[in-house]
C-alpha atoms as a PDB file:
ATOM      1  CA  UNK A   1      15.716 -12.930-101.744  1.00  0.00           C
ATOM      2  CA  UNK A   2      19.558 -12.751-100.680  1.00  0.00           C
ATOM      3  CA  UNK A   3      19.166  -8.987-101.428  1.00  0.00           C
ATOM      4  CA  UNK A   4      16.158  -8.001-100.019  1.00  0.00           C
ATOM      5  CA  UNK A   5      17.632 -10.023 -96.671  1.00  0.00           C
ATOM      6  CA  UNK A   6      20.635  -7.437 -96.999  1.00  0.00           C
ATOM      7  CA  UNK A   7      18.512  -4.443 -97.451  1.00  0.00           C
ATOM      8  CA  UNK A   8      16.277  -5.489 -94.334  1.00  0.00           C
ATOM      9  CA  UNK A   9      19.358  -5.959 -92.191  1.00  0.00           C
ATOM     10  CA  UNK A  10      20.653  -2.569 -93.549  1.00  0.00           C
ATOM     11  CA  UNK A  11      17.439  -0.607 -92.796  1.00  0.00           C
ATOM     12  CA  UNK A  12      17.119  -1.960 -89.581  1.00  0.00           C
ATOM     13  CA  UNK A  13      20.429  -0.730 -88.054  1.00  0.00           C
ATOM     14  CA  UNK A  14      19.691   2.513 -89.516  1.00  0.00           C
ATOM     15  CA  UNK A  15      16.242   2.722 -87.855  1.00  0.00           C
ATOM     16  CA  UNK A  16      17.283   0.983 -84.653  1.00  0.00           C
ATOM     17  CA  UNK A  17      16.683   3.654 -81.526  1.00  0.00           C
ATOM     18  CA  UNK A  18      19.502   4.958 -79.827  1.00  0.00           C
ATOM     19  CA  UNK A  19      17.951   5.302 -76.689  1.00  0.00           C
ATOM     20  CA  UNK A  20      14.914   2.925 -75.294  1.00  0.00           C
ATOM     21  CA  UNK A  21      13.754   2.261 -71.828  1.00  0.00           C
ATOM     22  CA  UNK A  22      13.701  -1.487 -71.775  1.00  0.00           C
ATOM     23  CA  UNK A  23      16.502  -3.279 -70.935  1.00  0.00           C
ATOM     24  CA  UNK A  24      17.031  -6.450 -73.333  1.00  0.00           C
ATOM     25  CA  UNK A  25      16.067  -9.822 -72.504  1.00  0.00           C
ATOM     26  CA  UNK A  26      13.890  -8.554 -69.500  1.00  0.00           C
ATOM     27  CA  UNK A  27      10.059  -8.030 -69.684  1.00  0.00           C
ATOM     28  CA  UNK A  28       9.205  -4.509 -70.329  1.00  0.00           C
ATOM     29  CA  UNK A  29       5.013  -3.287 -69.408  1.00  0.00           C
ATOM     30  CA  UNK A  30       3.209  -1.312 -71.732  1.00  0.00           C
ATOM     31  CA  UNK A  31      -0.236   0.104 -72.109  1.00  0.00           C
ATOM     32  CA  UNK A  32      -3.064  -1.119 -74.383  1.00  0.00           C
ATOM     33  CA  UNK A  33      -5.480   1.038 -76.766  1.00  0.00           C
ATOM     34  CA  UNK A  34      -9.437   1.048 -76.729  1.00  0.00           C
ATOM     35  CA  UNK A  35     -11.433   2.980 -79.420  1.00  0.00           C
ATOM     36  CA  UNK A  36     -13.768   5.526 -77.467  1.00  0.00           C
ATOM     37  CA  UNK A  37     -16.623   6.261 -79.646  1.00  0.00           C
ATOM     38  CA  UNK A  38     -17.698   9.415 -77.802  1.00  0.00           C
ATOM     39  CA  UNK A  39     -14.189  10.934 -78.455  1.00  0.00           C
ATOM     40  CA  UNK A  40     -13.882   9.380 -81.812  1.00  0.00           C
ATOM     41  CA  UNK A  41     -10.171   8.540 -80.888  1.00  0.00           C
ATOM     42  CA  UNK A  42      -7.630   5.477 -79.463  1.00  0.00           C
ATOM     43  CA  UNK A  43      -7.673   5.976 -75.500  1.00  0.00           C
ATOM     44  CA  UNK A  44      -4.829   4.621 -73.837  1.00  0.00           C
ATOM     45  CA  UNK A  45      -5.373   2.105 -70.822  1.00  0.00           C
ATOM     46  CA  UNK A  46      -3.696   0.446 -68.121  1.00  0.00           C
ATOM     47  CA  UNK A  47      -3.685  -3.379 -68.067  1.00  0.00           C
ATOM     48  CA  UNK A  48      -5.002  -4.868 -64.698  1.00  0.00           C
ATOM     49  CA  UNK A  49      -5.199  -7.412 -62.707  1.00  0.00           C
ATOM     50  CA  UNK A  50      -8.376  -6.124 -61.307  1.00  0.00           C
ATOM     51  CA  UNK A  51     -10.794  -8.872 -63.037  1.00  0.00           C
ATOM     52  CA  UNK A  52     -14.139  -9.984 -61.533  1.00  0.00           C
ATOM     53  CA  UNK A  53     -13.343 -13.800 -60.847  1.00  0.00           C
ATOM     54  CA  UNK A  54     -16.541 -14.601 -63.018  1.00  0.00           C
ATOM     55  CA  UNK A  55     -15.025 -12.329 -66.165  1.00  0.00           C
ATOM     56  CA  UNK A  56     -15.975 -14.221 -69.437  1.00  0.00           C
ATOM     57  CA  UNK A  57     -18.000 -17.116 -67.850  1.00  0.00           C
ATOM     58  CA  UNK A  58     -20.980 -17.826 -69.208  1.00  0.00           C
ATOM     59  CA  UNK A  59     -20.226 -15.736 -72.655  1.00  0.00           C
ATOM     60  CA  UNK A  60     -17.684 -17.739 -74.041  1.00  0.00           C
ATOM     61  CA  UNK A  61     -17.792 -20.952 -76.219  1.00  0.00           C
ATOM     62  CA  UNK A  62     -14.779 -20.553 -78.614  1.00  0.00           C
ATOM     63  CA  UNK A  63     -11.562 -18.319 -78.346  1.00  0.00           C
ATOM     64  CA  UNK A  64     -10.730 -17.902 -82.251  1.00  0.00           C
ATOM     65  CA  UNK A  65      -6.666 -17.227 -82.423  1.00  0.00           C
ATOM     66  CA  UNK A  66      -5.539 -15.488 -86.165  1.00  0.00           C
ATOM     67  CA  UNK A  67      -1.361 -15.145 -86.616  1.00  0.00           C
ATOM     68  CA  UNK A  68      -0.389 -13.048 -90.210  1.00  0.00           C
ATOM     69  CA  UNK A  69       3.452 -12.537 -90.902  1.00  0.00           C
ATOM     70  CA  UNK A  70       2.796  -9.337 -92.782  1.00  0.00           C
ATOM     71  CA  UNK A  71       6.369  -9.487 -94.015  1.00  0.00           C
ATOM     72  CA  UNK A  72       7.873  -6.038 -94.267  1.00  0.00           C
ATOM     73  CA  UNK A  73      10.281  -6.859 -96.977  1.00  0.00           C
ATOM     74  CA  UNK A  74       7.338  -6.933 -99.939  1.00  0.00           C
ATOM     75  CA  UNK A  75       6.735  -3.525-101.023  1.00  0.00           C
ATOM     76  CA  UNK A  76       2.936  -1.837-101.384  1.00  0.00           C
ATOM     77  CA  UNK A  77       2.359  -2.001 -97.466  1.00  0.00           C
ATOM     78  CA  UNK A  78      -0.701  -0.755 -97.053  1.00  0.00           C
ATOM     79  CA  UNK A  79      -1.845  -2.546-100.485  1.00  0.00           C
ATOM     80  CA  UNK A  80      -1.489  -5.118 -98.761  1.00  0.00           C
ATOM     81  CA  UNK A  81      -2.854  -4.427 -95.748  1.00  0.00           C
ATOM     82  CA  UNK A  82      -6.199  -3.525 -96.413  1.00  0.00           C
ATOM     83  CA  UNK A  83      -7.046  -6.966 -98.421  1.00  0.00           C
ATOM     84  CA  UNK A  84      -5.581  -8.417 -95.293  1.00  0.00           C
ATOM     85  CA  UNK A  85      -7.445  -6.891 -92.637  1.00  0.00           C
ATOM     86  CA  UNK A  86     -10.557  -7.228 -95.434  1.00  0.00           C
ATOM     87  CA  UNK A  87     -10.244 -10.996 -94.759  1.00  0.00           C
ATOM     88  CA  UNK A  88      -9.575 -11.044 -91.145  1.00  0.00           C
ATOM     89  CA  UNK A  89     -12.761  -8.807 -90.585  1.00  0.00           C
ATOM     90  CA  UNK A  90     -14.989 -11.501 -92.750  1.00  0.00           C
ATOM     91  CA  UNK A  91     -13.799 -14.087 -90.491  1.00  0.00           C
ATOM     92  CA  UNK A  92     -14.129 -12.616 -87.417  1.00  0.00           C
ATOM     93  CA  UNK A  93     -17.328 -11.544 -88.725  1.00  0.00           C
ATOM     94  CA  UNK A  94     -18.605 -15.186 -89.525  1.00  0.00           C
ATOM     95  CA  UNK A  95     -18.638 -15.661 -85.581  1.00  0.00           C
ATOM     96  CA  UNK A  96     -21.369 -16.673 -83.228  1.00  0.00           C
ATOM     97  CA  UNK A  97     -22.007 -13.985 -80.666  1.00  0.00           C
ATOM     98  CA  UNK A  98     -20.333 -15.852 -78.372  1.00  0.00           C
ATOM     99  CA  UNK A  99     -17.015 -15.911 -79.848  1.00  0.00           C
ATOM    100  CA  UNK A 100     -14.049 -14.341 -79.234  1.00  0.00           C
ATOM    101  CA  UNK A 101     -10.758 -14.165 -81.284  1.00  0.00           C
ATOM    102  CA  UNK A 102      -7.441 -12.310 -80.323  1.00  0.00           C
ATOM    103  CA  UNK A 103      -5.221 -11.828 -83.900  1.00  0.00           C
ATOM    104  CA  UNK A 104      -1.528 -11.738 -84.097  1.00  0.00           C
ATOM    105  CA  UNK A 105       0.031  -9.555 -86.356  1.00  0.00           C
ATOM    106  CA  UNK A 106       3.727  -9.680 -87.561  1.00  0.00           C
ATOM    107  CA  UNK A 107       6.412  -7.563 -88.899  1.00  0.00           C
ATOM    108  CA  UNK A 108       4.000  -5.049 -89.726  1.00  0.00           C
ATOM    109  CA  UNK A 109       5.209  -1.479 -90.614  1.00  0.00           C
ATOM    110  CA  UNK A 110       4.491   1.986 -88.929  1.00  0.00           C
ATOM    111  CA  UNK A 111       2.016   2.616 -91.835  1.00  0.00           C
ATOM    112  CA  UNK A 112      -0.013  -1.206 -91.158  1.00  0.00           C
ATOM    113  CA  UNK A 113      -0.729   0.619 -87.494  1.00  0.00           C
ATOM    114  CA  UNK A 114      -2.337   3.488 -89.334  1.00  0.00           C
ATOM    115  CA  UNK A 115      -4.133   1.446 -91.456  1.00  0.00           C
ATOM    116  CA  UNK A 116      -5.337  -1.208 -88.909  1.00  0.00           C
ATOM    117  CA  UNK A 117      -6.800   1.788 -86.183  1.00  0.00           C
ATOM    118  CA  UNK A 118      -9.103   3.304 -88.540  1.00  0.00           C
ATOM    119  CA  UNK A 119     -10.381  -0.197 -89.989  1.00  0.00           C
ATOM    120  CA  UNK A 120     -14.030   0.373 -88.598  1.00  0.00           C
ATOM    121  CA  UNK A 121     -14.768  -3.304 -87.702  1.00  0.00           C
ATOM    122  CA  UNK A 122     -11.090  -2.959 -85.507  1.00  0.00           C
ATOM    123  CA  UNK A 123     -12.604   0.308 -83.696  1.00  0.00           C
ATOM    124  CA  UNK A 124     -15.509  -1.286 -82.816  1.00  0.00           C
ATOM    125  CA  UNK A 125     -14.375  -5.379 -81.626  1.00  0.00           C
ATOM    126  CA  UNK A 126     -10.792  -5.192 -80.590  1.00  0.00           C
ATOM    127  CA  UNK A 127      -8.455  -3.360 -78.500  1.00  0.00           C
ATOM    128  CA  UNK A 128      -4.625  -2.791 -79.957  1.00  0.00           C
ATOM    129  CA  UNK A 129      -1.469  -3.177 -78.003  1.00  0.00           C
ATOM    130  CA  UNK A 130       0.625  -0.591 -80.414  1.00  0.00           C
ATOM    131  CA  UNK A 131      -0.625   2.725 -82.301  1.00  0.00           C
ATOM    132  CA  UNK A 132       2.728   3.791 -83.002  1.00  0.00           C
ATOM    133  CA  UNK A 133       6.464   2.397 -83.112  1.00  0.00           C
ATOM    134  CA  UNK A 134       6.679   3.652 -78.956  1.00  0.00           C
ATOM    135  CA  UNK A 135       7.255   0.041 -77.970  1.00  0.00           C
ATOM    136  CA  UNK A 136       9.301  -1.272 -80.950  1.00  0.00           C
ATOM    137  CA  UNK A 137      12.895  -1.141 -81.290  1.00  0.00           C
ATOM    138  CA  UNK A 138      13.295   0.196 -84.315  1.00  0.00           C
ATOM    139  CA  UNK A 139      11.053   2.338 -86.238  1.00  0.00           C
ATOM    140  CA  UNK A 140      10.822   0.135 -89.528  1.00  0.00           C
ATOM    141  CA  UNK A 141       8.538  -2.800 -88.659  1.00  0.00           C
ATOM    142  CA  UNK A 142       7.123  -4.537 -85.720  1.00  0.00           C
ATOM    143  CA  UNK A 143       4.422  -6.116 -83.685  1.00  0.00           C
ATOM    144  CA  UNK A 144       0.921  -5.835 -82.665  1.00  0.00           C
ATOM    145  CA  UNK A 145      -1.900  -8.084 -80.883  1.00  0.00           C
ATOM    146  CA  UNK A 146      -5.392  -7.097 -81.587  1.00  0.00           C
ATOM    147  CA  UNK A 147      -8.344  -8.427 -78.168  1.00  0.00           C
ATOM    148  CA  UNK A 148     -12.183  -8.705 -78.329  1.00  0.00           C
ATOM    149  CA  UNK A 149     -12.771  -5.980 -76.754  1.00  0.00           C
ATOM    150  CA  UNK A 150     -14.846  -8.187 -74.138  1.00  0.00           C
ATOM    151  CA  UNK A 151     -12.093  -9.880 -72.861  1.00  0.00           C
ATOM    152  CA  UNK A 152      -9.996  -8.515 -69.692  1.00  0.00           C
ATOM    153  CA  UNK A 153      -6.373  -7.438 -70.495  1.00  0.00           C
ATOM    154  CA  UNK A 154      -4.738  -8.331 -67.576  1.00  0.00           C
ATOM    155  CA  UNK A 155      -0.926  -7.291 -68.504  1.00  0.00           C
ATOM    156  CA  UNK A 156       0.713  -6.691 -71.894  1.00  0.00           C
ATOM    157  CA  UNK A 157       4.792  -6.752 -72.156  1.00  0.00           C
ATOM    158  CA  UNK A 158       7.021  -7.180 -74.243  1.00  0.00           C
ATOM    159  CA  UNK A 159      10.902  -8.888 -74.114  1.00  0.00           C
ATOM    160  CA  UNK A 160      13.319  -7.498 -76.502  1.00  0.00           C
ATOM    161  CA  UNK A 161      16.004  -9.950 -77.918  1.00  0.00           C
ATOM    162  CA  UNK A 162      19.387  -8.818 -76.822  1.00  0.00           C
ATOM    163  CA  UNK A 163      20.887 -11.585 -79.638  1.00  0.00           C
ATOM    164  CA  UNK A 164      19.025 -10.578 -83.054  1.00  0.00           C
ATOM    165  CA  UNK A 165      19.944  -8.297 -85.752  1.00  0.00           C
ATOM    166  CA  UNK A 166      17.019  -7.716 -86.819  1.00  0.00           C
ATOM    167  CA  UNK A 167      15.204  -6.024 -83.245  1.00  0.00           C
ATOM    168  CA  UNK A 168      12.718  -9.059 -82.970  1.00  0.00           C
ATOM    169  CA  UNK A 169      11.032  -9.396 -79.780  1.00  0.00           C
ATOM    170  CA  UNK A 170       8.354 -11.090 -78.054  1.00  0.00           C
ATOM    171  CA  UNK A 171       4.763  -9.698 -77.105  1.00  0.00           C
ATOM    172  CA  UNK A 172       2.925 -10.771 -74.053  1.00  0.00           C
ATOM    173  CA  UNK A 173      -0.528 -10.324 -73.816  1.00  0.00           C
ATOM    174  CA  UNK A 174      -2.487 -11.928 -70.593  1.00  0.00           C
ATOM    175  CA  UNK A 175      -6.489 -11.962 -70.599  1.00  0.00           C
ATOM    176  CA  UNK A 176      -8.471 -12.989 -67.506  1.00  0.00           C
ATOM    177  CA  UNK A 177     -11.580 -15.489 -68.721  1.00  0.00           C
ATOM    178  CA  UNK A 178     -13.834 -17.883 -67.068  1.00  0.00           C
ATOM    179  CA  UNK A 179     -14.088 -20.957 -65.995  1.00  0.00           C
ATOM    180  CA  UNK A 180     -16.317 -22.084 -68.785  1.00  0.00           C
ATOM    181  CA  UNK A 181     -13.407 -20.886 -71.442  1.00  0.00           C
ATOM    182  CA  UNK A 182     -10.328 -22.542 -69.822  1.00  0.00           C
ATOM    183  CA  UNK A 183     -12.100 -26.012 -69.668  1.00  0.00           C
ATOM    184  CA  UNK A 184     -12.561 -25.576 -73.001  1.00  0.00           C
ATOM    185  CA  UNK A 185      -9.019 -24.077 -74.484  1.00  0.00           C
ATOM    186  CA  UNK A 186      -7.108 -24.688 -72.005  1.00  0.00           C
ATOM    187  CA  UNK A 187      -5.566 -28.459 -69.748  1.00  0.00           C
ATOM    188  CA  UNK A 188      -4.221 -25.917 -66.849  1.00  0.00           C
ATOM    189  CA  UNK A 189      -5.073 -22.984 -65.647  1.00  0.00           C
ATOM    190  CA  UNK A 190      -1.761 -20.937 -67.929  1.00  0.00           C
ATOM    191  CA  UNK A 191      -2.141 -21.497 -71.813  1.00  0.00           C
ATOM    192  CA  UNK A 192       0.204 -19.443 -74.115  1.00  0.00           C
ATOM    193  CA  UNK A 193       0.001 -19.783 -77.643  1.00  0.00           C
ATOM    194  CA  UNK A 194       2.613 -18.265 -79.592  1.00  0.00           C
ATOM    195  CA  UNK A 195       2.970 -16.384 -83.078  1.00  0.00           C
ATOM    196  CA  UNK A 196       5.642 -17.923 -85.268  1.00  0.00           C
ATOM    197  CA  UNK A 197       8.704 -15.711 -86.204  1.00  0.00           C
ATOM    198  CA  UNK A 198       8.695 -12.075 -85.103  1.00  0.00           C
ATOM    199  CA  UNK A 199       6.715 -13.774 -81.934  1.00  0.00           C
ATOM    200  CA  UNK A 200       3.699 -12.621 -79.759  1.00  0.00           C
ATOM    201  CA  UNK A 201       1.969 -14.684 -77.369  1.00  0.00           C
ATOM    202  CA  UNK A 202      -0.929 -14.392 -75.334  1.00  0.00           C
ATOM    203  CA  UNK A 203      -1.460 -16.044 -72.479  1.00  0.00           C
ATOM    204  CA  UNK A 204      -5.262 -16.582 -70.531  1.00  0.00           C
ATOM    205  CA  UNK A 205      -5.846 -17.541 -66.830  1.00  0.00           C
ATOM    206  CA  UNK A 206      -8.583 -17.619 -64.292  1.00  0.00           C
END
């Protein structure tokens, strides 16, 4: 384990960028992506804050919340991936029509993003903060938040550590929902619920 530690560390100073336009420690915006079925392709959106007051009331019972530390030290990424996202899609697919789940994916590789945007069930349920490594700080492993597609994304941002060595970060992702949701998930009207280790969050408010 010691070594594989040492090679991580290694590999991610070599694929650290040189040149990024966040400035650490200080939130940094970014857009989302929503499969368009017409164009067959990921379709790039804005987040905002833009939401009908009554967004997700009435339609929600249960928000389902999934975290998976891929762990991008094991080799046989996307063998690993597929039975993953396999699993997540049977749960998610086990829902009542009426639920909605948000997933949290960590320290997944540039090939996981491939391999999670043309899973059919994503396409069709979820939007995806990250296609690519854009919004990453290094080019070897990072972070992205999958979103029912039926709830509003409000903002998505992310804060890059300035004290790691191994370019972890945290990813922000706000959805507007109803009243009938936060009495349910929520005691105030700001609930964040965070991803352990290489964290994202997601926060929901009225």
């Amino acid at each position: 384990m010691e070594a594989l530690i040492s090679q991580a560390i290694q590999d991610s100073l070599r694929l650290r960028k040189t040149s990024v336009p966040w400035k650490d420690d200080e939130p940094h915006p970014q857009s989302y992506y929503a499969f368009d079925l017409t164009a067959a392709s990921w379709v790039a959106k804005s987040p905002s804050k833009d939401v009908p007051p009554d967004a997700g009331e009435g339609v929600i019972s249960n928000l389902k919340l999934y975290s998976w530390n891929i762990d991008f030290m094991l080799p046989f990424a996307e063998a690993r991936m597929k039975p993953a996202l396999a699993h997540l899609g049977n749960l998610v697919g086990s829902h009542t029509q009426d639920d909605m789940s948000i997933i949290f994916l960590q320290e997944c590789m540039p090939s996981d993003l491939k391999t999670i945007a043309s899973t059919p069930w994503v396409r069709e349920r979820f939007h995806l903060t990250d296609l690519d490594t854009t919004n990453w700080a290094t080019t070897h492993y990072g972070t992205v938040t999958l979103v029912d597609v039926r709830l509003p994304i409000s903002a998505v941002f992310r804060v890059h550590y300035s004290k790691t060595r191994m370019d972890r970060d945290v990813l922000f992702t706000d959805v507007s929902v109803g009243e009938t949701i936060r009495s349910v998930s929520a005691t105030r009207t700001l609930t964040r619920w965070p991803s352990a280790h290489h964290s994202a969050q997601i926060r929901c408010s009225p």
